[in-house]
C-alpha atoms as a PDB file:
ATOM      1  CA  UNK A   1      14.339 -11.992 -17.871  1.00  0.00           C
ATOM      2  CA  UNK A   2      12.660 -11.007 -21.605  1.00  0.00           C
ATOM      3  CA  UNK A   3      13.414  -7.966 -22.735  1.00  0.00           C
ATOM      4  CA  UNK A   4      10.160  -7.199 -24.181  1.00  0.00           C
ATOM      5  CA  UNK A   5       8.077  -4.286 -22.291  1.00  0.00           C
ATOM      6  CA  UNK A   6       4.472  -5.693 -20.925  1.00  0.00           C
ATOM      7  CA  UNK A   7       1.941  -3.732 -22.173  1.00  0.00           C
ATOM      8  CA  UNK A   8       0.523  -3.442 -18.669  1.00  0.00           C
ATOM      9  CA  UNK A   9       0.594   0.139 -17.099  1.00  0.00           C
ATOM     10  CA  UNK A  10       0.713  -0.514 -13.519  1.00  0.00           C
ATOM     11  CA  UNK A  11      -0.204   2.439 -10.441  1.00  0.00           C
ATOM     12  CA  UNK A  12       0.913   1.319  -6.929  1.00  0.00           C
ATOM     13  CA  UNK A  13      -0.878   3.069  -4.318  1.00  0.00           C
ATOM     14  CA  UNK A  14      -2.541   2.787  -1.219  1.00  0.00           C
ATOM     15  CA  UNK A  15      -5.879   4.531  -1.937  1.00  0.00           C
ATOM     16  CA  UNK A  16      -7.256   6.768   0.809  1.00  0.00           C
ATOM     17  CA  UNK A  17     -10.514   4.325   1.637  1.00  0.00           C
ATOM     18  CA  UNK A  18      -7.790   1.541   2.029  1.00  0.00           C
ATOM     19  CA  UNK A  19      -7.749  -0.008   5.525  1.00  0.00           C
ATOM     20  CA  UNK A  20      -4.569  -1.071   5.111  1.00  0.00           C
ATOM     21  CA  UNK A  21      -1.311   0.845   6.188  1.00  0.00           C
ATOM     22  CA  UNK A  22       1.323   0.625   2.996  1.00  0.00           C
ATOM     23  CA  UNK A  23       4.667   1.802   3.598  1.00  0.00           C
ATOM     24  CA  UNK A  24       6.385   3.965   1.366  1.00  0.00           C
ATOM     25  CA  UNK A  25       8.730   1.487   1.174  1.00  0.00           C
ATOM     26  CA  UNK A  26       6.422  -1.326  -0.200  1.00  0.00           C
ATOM     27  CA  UNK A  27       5.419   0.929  -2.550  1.00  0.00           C
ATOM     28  CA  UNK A  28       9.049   1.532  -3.476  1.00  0.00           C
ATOM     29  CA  UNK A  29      10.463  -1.956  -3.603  1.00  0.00           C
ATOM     30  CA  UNK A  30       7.306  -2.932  -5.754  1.00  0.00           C
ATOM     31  CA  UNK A  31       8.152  -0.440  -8.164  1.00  0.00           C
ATOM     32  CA  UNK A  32      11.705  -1.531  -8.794  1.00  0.00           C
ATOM     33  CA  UNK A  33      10.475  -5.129  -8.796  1.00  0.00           C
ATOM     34  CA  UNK A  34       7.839  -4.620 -11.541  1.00  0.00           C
ATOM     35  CA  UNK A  35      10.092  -2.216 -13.324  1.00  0.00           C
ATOM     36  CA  UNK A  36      12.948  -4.765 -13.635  1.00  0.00           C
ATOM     37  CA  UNK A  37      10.313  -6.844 -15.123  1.00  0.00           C
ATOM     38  CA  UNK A  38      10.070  -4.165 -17.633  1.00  0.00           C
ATOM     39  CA  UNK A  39       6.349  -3.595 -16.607  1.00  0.00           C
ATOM     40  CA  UNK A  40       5.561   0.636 -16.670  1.00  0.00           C
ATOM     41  CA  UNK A  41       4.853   2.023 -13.527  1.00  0.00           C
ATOM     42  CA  UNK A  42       3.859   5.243 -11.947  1.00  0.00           C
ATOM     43  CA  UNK A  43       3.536   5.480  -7.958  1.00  0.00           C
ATOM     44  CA  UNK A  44       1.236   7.902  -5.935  1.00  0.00           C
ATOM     45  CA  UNK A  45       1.874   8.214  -2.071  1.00  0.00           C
ATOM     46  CA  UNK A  46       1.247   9.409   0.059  1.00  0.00           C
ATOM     47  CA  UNK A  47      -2.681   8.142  -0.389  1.00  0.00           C
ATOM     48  CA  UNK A  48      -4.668  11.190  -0.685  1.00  0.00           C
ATOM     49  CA  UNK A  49      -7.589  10.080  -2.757  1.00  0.00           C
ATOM     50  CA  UNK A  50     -10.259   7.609  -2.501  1.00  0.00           C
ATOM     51  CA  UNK A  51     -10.345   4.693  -4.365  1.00  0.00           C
ATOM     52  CA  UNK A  52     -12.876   5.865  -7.450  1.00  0.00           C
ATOM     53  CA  UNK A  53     -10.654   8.814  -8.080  1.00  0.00           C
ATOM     54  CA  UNK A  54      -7.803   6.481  -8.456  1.00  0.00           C
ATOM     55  CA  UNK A  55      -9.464   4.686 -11.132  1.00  0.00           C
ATOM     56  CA  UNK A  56     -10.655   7.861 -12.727  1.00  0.00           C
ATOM     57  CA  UNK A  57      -6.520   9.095 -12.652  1.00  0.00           C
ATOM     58  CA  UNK A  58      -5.849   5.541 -14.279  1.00  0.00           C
ATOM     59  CA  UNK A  59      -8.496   5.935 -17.388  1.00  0.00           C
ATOM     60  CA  UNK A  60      -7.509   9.418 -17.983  1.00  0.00           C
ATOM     61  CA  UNK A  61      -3.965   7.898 -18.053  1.00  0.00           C
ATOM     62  CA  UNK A  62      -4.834   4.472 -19.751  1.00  0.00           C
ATOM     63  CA  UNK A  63      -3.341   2.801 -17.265  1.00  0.00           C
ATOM     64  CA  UNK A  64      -4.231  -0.838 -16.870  1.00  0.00           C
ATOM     65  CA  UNK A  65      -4.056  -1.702 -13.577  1.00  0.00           C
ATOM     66  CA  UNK A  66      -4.049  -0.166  -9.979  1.00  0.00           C
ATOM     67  CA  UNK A  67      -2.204  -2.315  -7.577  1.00  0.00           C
ATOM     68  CA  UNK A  68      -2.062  -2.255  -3.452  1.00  0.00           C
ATOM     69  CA  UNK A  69       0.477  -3.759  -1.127  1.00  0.00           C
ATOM     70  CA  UNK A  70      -0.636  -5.343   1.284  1.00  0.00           C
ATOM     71  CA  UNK A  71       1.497  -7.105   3.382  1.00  0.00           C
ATOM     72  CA  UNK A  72       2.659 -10.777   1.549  1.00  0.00           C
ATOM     73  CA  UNK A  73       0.070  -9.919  -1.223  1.00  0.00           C
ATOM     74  CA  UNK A  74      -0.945  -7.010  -3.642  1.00  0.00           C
ATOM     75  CA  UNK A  75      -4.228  -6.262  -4.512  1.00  0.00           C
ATOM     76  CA  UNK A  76      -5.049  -6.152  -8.209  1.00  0.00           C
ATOM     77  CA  UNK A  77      -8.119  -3.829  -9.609  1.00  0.00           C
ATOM     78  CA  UNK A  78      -8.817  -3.602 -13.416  1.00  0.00           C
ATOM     79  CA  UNK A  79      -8.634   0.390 -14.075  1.00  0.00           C
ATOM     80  CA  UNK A  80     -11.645   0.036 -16.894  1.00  0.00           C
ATOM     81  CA  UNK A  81     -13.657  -1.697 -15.267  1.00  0.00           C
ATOM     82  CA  UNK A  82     -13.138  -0.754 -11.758  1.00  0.00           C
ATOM     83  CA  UNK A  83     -13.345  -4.347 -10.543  1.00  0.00           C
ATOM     84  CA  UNK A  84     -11.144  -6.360  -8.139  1.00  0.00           C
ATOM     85  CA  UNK A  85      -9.330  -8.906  -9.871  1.00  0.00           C
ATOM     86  CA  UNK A  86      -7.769 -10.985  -7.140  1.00  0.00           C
ATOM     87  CA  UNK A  87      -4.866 -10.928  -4.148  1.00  0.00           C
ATOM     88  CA  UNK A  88      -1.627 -11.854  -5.828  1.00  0.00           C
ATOM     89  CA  UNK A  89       1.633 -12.941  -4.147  1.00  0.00           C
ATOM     90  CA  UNK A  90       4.305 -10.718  -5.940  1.00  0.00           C
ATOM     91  CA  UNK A  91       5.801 -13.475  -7.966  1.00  0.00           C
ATOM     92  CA  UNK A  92       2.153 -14.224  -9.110  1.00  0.00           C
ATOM     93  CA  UNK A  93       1.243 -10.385  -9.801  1.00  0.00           C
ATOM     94  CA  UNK A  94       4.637 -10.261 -12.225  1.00  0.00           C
ATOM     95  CA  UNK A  95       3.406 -13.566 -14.049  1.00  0.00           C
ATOM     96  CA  UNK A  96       0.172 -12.275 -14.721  1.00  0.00           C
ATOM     97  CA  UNK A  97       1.267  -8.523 -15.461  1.00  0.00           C
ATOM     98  CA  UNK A  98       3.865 -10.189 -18.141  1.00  0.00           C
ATOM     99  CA  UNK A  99       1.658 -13.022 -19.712  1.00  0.00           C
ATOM    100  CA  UNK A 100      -0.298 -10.670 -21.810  1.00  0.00           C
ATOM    101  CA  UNK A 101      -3.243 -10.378 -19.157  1.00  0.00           C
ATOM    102  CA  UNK A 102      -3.721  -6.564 -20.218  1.00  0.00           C
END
């Protein structure tokens, strides 16, 4: 494992408009995942806002990226540009999140 922090400031949620049930527990064993990857993260659950005012929390926050759980995969959305990057498997979301992708 490097030792080097990414640069990428992650928030795992399961926004509010999401039609998919995330455990806290996903949300949970994501976090130590990416965090033993020495990637930042902050977690918000239970899901109490919609989607936009997630991004809005991550810009005010400069934080990079707002990722889902959802089931085998995690959904990746760019925080400044509000887009949806792609579905990741988790081994894929840490590659990309510690590449320099920020």
């Amino acid at each position: 494992m490097d030792t080097e922090t990414s640069t990428a400031m992650v928030l795992l949620c399961s926004p509010s408009d999401n039609h998919v049930t995330v455990e806290l527990k996903q949300i949970k064993d994501l976090a130590a995942t990416l965090r033993a990857h020495n990637i930042s993260v902050e977690t918000l659950y239970p899901p109490e806002a919609s989607t936009e005012a997630l991004l809005n929390f991550c810009k005010e926050r400069n934080i990079s990226y707002m990722v889902t759980p959802r089931g085998t995969t995690c959904r990746i959305l760019d925080c400044n540009s509000g887009k949806h990057i792609r579905e990741f498997k988790e081994s894929d979301l840490i590659n990309f999140l510690t590449k320099g992708n920020t």
